[in-house]
Protein backbone atom coordinates (compact mmCIF):
# COMPACT_ATOMS: atom_id res chain seq x y z
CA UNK A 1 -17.69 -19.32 -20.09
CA UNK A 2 -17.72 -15.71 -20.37
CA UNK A 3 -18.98 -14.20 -23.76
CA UNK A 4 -15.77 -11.71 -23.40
CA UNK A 5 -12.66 -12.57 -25.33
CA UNK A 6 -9.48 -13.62 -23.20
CA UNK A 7 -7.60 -10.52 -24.29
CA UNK A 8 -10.58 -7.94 -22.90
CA UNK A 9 -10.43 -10.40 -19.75
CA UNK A 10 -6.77 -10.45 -19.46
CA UNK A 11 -6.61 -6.42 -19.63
CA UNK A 12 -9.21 -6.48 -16.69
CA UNK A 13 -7.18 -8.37 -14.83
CA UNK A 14 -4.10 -6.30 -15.15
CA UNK A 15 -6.58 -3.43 -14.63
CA UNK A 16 -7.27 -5.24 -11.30
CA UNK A 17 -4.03 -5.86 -10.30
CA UNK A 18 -2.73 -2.27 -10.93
CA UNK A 19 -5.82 -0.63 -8.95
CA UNK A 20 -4.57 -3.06 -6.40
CA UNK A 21 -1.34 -1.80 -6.19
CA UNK A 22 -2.76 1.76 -5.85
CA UNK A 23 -4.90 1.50 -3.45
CA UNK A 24 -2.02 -0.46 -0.91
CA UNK A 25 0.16 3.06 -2.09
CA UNK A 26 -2.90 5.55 -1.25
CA UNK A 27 -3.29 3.22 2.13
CA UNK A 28 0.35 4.62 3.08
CA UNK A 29 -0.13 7.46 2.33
CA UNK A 30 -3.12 7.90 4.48
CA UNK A 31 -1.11 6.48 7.72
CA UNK A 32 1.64 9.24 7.40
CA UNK A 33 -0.11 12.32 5.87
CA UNK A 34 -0.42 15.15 8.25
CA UNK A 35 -3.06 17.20 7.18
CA UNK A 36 -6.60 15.41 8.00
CA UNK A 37 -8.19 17.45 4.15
CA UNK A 38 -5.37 16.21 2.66
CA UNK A 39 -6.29 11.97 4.33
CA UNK A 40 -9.76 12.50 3.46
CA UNK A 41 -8.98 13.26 -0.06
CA UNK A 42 -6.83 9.90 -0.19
CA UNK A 43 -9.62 8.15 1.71
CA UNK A 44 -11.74 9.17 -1.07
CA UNK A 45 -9.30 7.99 -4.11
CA UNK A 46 -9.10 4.72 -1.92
CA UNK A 47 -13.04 5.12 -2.88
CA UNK A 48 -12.74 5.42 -6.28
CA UNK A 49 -9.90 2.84 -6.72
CA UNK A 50 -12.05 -0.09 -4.69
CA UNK A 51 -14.71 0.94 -6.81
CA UNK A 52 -12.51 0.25 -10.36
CA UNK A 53 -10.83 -2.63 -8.55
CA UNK A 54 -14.32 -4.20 -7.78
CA UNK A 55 -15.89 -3.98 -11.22
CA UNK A 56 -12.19 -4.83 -12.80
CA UNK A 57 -12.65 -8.11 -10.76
CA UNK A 58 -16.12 -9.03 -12.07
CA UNK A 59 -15.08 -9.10 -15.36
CA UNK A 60 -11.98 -10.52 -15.13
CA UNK A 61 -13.92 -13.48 -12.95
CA UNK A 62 -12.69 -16.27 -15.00
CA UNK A 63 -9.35 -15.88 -14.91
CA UNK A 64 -7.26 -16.17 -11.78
CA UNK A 65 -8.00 -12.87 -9.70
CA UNK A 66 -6.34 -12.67 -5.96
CA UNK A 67 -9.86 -11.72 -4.24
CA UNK A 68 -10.76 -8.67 -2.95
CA UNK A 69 -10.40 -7.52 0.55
CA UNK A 70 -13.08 -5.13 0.68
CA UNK A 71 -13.13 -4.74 4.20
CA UNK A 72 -10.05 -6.08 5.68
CA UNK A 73 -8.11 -3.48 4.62
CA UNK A 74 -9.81 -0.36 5.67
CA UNK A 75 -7.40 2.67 5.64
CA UNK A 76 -8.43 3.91 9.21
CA UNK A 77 -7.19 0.24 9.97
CA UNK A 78 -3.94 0.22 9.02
CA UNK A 79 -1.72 -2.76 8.95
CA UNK A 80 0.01 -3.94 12.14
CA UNK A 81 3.73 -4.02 12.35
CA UNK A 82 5.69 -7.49 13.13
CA UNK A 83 8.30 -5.18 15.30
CA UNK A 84 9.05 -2.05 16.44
CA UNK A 85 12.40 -0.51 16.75
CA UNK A 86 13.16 2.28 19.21
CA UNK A 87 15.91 4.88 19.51
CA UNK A 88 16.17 8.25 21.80
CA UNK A 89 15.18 10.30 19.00
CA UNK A 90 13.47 7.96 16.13
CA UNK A 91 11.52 5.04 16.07
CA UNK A 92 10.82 2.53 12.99
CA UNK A 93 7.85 -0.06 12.62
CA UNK A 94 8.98 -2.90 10.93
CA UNK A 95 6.11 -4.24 8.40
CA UNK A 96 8.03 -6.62 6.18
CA UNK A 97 11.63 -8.23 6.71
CA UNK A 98 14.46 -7.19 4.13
CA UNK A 99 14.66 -10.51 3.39
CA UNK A 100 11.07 -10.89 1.72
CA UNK A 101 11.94 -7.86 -0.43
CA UNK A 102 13.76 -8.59 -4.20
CA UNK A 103 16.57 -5.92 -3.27
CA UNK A 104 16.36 -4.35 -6.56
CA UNK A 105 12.64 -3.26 -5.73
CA UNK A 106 13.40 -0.94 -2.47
CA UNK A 107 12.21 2.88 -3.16
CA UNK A 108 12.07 5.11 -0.33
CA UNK A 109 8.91 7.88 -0.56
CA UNK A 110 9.06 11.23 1.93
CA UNK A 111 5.57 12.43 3.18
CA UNK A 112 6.50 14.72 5.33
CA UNK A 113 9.84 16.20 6.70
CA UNK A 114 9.75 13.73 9.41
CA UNK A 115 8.59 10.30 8.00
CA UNK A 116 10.16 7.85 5.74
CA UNK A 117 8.42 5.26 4.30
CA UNK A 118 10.16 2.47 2.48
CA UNK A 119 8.49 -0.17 0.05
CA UNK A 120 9.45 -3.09 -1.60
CA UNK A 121 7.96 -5.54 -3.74
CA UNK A 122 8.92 -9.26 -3.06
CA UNK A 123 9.66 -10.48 -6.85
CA UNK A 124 11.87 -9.46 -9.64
CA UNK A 125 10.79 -6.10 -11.16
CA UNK A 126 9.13 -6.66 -15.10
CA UNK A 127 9.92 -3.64 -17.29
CA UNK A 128 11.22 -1.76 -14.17
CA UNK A 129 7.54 -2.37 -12.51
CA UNK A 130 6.60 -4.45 -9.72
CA UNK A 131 4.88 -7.71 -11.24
CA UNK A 132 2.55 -8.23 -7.60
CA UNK A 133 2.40 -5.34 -5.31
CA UNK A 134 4.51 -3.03 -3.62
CA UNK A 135 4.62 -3.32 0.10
CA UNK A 136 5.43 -1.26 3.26
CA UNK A 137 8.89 -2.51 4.72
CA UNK A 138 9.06 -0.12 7.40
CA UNK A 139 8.55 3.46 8.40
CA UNK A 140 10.47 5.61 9.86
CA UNK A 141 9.41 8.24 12.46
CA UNK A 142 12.15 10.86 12.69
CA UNK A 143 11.27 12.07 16.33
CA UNK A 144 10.88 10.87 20.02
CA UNK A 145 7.78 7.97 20.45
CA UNK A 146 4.42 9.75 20.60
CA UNK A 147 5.27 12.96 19.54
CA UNK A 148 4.97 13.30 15.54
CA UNK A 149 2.46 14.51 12.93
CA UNK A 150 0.65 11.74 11.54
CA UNK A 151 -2.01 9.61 13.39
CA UNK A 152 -0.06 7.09 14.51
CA UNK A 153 2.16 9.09 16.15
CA UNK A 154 -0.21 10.63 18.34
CA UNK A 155 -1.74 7.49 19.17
CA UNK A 156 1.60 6.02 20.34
């Protein structure tokens, strides 16, 4: 038993949670930011948030935690889409289905004139907040295959 009381233990655990949630956002970010300063700087928040996230975790350690993925989720390693959808002048990967998104949850977030990235969460906002974590349902590359700004796109 842990000599903390469940209220300090339960705020580290929303503390967890939340840091979770950033560091999937700053993960995003990092695939579709043009600038490589500007990545590295994100890179290095992802830092700082896996570094709260991790000690968040130890001391919420009695109380149900999903566990970290320290390095599963690296942000040079971005996640894999299930699909990709082409067009002549635009092309969308596909990360989650609409249907695993609550539909009041969808927000749509503009990095650059020519991405769009949409994210969801997949349960009934709390307070107007996303109880779990926002996701990546797709993004949108407003340009031919292969010829955009961010990493992937020159990688494609």
């Amino acid at each position: 038993m842990s000599a903390e009381p469940v209220g300090v233990m339960k705020c580290w655990e929303c503390i967890e949670k939340h840091a979770r949630d950033m560091e999937h956002h700053l993960e995003d970010l990092v695939r579709v930011t043009k600038g490589k300063g500007e990545r590295l700087r994100y890179e290095q928040w992802i830092d700082f948030v896996r570094e709260i996230r991790k000690y968040a975790h130890h001391l919420a350690k009695d109380i149900a935690v999903e566990p970290l993925f320290e390095e599963q989720s690296k942000s040079s390693n971005p996640a894999k889409p299930i699909r990709v959808e082409r067009g002549k002048d635009v092309w969308v990967e596909v990360f989650h289905e609409k249907e695993e998104c609550h539909p009041a949850t969808f927000r749509v977030i503009k990095p650059n004139p020519t991405h769009v990235l949409t994210v969801c969460c997949s349960e009934a906002p709390v307070a107007g907040r996303c109880p779990v974590a926002m996701m990546a349902q797709k993004l949108e590359h407003l340009h031919p295959e292969g010829q955009g700004s961010c990493p992937i796109c020159q990688g494609a």
